[in-house]
Protein backbone atom coordinates (compact mmCIF):
# COMPACT_ATOMS: atom_id res chain seq x y z
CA UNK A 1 17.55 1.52 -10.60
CA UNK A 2 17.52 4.31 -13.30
CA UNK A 3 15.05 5.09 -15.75
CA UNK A 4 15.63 7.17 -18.81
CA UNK A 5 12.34 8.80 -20.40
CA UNK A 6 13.05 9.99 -24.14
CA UNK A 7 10.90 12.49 -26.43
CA UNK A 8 8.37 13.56 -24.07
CA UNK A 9 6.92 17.21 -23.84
CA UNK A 10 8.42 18.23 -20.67
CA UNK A 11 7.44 20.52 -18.21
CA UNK A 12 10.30 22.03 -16.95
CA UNK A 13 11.17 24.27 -14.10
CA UNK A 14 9.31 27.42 -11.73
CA UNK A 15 7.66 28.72 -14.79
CA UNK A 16 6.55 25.45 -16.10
CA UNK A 17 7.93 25.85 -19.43
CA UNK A 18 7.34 23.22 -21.84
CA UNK A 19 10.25 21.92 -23.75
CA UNK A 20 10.91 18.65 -25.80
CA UNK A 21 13.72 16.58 -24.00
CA UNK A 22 14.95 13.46 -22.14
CA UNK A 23 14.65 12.28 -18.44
CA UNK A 24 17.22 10.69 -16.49
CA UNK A 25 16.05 9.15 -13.39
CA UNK A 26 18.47 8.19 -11.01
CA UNK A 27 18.14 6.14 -7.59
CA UNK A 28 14.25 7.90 -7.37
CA UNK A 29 15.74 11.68 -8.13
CA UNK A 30 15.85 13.31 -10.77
CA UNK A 31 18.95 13.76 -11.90
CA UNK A 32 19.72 15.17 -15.72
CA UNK A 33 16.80 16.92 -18.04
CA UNK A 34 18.05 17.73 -21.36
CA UNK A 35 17.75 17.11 -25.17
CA UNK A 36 19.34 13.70 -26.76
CA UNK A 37 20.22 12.54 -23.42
CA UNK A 38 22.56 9.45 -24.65
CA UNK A 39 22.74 7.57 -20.97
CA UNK A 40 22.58 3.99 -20.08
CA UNK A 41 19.82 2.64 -18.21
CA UNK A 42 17.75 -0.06 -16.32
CA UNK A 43 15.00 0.99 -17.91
CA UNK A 44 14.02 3.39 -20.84
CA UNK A 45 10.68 4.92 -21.59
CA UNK A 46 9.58 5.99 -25.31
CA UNK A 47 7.25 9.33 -24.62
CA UNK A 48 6.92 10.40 -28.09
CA UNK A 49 3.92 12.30 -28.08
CA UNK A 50 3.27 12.63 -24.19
CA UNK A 51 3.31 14.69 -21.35
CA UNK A 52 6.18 14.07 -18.56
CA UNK A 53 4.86 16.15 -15.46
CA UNK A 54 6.36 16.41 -12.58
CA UNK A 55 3.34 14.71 -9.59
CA UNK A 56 0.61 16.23 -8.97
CA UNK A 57 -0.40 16.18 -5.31
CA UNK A 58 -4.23 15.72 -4.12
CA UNK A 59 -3.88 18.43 -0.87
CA UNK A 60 -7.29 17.25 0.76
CA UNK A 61 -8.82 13.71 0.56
CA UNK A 62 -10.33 10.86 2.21
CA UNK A 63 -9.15 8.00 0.30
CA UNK A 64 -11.62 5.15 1.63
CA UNK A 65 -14.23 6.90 1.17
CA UNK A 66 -13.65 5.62 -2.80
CA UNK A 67 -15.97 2.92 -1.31
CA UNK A 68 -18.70 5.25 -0.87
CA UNK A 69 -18.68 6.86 -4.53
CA UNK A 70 -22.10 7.51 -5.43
CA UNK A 71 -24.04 6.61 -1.66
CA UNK A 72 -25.44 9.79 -1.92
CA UNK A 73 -24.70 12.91 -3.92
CA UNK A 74 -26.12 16.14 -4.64
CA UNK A 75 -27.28 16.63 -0.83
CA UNK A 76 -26.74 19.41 1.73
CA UNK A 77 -23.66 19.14 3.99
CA UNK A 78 -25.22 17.80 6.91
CA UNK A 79 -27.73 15.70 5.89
CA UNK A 80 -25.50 13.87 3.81
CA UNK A 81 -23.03 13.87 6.78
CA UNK A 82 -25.77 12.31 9.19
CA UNK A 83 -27.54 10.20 7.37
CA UNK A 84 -25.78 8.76 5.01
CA UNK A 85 -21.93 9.22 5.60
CA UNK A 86 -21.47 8.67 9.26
CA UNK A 87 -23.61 5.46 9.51
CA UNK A 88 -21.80 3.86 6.86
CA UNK A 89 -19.22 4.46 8.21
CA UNK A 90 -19.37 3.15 11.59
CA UNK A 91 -19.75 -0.34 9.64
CA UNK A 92 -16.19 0.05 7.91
CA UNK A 93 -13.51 -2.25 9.46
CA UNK A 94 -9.93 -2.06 9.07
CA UNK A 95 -9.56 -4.23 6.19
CA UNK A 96 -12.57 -2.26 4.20
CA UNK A 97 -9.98 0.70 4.96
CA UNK A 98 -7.24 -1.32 3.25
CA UNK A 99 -8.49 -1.80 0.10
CA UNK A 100 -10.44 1.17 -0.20
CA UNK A 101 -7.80 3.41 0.77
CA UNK A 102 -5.40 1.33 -1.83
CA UNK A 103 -8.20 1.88 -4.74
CA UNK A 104 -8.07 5.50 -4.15
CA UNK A 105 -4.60 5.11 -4.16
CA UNK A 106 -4.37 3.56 -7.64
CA UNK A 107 -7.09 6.06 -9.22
CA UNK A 108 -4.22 8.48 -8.41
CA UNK A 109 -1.48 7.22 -9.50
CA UNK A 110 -3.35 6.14 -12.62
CA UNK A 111 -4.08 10.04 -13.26
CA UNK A 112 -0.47 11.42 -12.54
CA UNK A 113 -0.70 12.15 -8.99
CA UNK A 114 1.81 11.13 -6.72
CA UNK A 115 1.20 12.38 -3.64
CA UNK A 116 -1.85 12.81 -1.15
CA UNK A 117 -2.64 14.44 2.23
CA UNK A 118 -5.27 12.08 3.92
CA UNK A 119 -8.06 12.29 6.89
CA UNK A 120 -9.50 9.22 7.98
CA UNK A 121 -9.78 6.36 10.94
CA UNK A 122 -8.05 2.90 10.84
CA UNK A 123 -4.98 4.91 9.54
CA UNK A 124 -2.43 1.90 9.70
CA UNK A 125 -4.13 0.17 6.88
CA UNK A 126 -3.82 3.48 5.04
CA UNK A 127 -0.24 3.50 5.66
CA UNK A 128 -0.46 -0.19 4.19
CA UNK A 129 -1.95 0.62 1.48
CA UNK A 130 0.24 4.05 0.57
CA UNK A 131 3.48 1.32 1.05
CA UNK A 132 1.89 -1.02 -1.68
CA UNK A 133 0.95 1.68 -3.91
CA UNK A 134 4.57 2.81 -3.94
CA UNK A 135 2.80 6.30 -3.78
CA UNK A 136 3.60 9.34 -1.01
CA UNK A 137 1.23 10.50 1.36
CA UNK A 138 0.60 12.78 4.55
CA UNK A 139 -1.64 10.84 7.26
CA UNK A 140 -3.66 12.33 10.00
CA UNK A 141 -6.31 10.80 11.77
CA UNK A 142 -9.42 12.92 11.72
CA UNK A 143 -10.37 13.91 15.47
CA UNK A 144 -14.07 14.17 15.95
CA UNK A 145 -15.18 15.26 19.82
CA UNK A 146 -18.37 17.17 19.53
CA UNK A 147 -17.81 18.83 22.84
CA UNK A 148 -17.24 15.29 24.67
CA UNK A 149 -14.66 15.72 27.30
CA UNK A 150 -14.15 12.11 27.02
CA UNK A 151 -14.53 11.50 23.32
CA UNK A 152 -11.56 14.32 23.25
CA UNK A 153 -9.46 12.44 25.29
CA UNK A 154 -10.00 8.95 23.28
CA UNK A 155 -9.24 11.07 19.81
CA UNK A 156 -5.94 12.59 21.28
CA UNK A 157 -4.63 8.72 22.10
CA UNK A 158 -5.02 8.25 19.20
CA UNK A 159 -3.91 10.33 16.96
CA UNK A 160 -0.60 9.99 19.51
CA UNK A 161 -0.86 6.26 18.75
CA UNK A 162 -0.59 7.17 14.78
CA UNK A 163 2.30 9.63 15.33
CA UNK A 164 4.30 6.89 16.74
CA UNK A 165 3.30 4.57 14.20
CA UNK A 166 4.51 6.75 11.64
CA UNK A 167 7.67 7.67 13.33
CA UNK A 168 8.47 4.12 13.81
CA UNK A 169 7.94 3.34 10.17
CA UNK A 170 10.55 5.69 9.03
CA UNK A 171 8.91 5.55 6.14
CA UNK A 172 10.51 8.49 2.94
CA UNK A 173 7.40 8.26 1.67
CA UNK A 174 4.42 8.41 4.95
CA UNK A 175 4.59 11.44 7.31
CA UNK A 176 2.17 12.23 10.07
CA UNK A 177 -0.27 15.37 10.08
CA UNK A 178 -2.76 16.53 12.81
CA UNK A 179 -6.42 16.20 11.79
CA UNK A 180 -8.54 17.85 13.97
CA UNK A 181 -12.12 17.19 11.76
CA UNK A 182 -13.46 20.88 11.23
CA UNK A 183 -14.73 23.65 13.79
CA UNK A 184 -18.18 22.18 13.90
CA UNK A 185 -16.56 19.05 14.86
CA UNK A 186 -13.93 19.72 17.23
CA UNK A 187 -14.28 21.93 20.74
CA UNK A 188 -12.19 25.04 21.32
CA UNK A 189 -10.45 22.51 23.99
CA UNK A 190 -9.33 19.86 21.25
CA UNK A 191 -8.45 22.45 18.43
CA UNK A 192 -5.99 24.16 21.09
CA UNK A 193 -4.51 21.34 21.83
CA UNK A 194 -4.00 20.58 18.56
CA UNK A 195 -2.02 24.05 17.67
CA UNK A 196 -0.04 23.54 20.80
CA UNK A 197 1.48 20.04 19.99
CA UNK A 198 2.18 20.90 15.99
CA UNK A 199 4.10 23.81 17.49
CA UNK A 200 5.98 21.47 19.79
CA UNK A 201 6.48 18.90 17.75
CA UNK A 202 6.98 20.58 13.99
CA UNK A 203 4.06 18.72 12.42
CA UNK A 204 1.67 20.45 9.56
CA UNK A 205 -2.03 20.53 10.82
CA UNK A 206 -4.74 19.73 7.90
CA UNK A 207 -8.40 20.80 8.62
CA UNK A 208 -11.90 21.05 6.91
CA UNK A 209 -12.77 24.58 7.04
């Protein structure tokens, strides 16, 4: 598949220069920017008068959570954590996952962004929905332990269970992340154990600070 974009205002390059010329997408890379580009192809795209941007990438979301838009706003951090957030929450299933997570999904793709790092539970059907979307993201389930020896061990199973998942996908577009939920959220126990198997295994961590 190739796709040839003409006339757009490009942004071009590490200083982001912005120069009028042609696209030539090739097998999903890039593969020629310049002016008048005269190349067949499957498909070609008139951007007279546009933008052509390279992605922008969303580097902290919760995509289901598009569900929730407007359940409460304007609230402190907690409050709206306890008593509104969480006990919604705990009455999401996995297919209110799905198509919230492949709503959020579209909203992004719809506004230029290709590519999202994610937090969330149920994170197969996020996977789903990132493979429907056709978009790119970086999944980690988000590990919540409170100081709970046992509720620690439950969240490390599975967050293994999603780093399999992920690695059996073999997926270009899905790769796995650590989520440990934030430091008010996670022991000292869990958030070492977290550094520890990123180191070992080469995965990025992401974390609410």
């Amino acid at each position: 598949m190739s796709i040839l974009i003409k006339n757009g205002h490009v942004i071009y390059g590490a200083t982001l220069e912005v120069i009028k010329a042609d696209v030539y997408i090739e097998n999903n890379e890039i593969s020629k920017v310049g002016k008048n580009l005269n190349i067949g192809a499957d498909c070609v795209i008139d951007a007279k008068g546009k933008v052509v941007s390279p992605g922008f990438i969303n580097s902290h979301t919760h995509s289901p959570m598009a569900l929730l838009r407007g359940l409460a706003d304007d609230l402190p951090l907690m409050e709206w954590l306890q008593k509104y957030v969480w006990p919604m929450e705990r009455k999401l299933k996995p297919n209110h996952i799905y198509w919230g997570a492949l709503l959020g999904a579209l909203e992004m793709v719809k506004s230029g962004t290709t590519t999202f790092v994610d937090m969330y539970f149920h994170m197969k059907e996020v996977a789903k929905a990132v493979e429907k979307a056709g978009i790119r993201a970086y999944l980690s389930y988000g590990m919540v332990d409170l100081g709970d020896e046992e509720k620690r061990n439950a969240e490390i199973r599975e967050t293994l269970k999603l780093l399999k998942f992920i690695e059996n996908l073999d997926s270009p577009r899905i790769e796995f992340l650590f989520g440990p939920h934030a430091p008010y959220t996670c022991s000292p126990e869990l958030l070492r154990w977290v550094r520890e198997k990123a180191d070992e295994s080469g995965k990025r961590i992401t974390i609410h600070i």
